[in-house]
C-alpha atoms as a PDB file:
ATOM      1  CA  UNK A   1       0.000   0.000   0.000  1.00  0.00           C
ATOM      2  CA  UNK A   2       2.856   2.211   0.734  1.00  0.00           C
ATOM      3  CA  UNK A   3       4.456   1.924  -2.538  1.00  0.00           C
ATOM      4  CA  UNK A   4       1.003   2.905  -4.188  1.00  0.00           C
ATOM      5  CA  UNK A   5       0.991   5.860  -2.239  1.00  0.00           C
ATOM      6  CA  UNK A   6       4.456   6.806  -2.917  1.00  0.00           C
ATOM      7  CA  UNK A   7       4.420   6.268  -6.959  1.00  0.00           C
ATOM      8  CA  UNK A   8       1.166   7.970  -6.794  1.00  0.00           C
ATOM      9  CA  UNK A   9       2.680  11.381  -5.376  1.00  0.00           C
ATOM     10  CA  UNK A  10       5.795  10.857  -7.320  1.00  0.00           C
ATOM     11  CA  UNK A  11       3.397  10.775 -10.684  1.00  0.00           C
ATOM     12  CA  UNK A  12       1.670  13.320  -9.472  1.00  0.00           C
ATOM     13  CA  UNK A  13       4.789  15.748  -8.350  1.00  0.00           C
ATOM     14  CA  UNK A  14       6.037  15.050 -12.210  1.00  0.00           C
ATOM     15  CA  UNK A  15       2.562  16.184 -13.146  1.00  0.00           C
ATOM     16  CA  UNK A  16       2.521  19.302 -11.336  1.00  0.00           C
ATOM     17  CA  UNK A  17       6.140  20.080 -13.262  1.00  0.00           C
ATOM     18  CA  UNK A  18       4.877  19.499 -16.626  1.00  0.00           C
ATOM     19  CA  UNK A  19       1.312  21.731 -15.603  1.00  0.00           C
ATOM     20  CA  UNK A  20       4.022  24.437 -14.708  1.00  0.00           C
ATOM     21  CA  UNK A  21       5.813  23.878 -18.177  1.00  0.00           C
ATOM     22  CA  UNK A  22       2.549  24.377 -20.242  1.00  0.00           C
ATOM     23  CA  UNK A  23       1.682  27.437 -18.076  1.00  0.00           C
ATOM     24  CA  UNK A  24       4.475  29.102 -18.742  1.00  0.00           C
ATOM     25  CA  UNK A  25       3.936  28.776 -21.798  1.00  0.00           C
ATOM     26  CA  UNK A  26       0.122  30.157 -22.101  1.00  0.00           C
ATOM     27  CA  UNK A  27       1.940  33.077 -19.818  1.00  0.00           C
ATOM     28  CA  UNK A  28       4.610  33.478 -22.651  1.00  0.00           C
ATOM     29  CA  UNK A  29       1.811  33.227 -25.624  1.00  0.00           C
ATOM     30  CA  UNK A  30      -0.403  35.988 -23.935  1.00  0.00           C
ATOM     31  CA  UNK A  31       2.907  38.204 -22.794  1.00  0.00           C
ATOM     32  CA  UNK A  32       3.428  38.346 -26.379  1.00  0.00           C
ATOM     33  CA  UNK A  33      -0.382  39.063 -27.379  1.00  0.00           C
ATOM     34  CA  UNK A  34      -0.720  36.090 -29.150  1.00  0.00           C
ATOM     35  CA  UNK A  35      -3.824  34.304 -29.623  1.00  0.00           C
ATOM     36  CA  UNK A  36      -3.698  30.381 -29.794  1.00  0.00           C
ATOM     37  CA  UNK A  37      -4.618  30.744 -33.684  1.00  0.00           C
ATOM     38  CA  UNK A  38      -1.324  32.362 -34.274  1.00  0.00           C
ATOM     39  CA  UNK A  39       0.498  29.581 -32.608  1.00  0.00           C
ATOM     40  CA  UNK A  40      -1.520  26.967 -34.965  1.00  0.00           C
ATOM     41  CA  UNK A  41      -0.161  29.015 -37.766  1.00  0.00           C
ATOM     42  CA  UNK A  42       3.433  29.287 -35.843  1.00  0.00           C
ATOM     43  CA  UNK A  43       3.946  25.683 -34.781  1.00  0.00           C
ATOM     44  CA  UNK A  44       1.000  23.799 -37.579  1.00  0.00           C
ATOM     45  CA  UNK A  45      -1.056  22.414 -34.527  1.00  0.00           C
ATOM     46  CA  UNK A  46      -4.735  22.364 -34.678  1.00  0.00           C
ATOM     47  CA  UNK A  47      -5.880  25.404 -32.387  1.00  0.00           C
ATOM     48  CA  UNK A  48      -8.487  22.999 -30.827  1.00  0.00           C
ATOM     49  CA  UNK A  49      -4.961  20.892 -29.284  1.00  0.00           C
ATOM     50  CA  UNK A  50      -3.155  23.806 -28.332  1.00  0.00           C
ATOM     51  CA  UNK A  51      -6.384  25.173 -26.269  1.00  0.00           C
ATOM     52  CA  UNK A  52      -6.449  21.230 -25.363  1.00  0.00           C
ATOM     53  CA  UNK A  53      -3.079  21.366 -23.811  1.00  0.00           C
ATOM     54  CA  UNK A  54      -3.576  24.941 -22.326  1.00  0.00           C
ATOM     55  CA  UNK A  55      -7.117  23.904 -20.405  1.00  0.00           C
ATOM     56  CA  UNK A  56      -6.598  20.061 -19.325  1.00  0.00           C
ATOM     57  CA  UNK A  57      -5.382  19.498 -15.805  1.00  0.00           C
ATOM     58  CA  UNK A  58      -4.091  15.841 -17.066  1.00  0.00           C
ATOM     59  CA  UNK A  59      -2.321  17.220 -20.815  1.00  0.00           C
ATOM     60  CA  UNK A  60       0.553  14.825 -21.682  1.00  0.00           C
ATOM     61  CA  UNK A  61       2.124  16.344 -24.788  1.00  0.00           C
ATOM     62  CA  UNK A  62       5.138  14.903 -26.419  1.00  0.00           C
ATOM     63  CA  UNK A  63       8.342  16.454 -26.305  1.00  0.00           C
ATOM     64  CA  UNK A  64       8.039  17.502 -29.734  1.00  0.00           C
ATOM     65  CA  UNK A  65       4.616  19.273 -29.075  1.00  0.00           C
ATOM     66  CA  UNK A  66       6.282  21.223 -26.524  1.00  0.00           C
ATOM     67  CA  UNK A  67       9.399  22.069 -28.160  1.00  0.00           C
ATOM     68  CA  UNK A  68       7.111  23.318 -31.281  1.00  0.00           C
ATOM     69  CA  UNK A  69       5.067  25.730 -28.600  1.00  0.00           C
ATOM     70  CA  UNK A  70       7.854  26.696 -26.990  1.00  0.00           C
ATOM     71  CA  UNK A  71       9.807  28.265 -30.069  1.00  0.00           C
ATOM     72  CA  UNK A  72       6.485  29.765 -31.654  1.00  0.00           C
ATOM     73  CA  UNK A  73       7.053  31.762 -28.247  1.00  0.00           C
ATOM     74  CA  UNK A  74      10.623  32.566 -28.423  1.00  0.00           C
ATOM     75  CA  UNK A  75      11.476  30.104 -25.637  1.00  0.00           C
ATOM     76  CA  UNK A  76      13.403  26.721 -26.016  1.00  0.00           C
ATOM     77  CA  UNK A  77      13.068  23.308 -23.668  1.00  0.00           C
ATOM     78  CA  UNK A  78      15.906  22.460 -21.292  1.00  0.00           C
ATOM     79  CA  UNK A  79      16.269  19.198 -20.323  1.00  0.00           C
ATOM     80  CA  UNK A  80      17.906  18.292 -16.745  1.00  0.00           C
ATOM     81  CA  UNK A  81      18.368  15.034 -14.783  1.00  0.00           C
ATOM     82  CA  UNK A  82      18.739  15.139 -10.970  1.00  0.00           C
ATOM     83  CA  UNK A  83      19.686  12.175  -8.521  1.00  0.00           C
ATOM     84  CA  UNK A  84      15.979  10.737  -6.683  1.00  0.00           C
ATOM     85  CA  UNK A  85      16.167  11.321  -2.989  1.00  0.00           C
ATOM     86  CA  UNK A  86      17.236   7.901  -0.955  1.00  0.00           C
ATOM     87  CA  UNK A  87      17.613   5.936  -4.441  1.00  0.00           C
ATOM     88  CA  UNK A  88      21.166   3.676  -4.596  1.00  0.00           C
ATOM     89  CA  UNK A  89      23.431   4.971  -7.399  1.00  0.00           C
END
């Protein structure tokens, strides 16, 4: 039961991080004063997936939806690896 509980908040913590990804995005789009039919026209995804992606709580684009997003907003995706807490390595 424990281990439920703990790959349950550790999906949900990754989650969270990619929720924070996609809103900084929006915040990027609407900094810039674009609307999410310039982006379709920017990045060739159908409006009705972008405002998909923007408005679902459980979203899981690709890497390669993000990455188009991100550079119709100027921005590019970093990728980063850190150790787990109390894992062996």
């Amino acid at each position: 039961m424990e281990e439920g509980r703990r790959a349950k908040a550790g999906h949900d913590a990754r989650a969270a991080r990619l929720r924070d990804a996609v809103v900084a995005l929006r915040s990027a789009r609407e900094e810039l004063g674009l609307s999410l039919s310039d982006i379709r026209d920017r990045t060739g995804i159908e409006r009705s997936t972008l405002s998909r992606l923007e408005n679902n709580e459980d979203a899981n684009p690709t890497i390669t939806t993000l990455d188009r997003y991100a550079r119709a907003v100027g921005k590019e995706i970093l990728i980063a690896f850190a150790d787990l807490p109390d894992q062996p390595r």
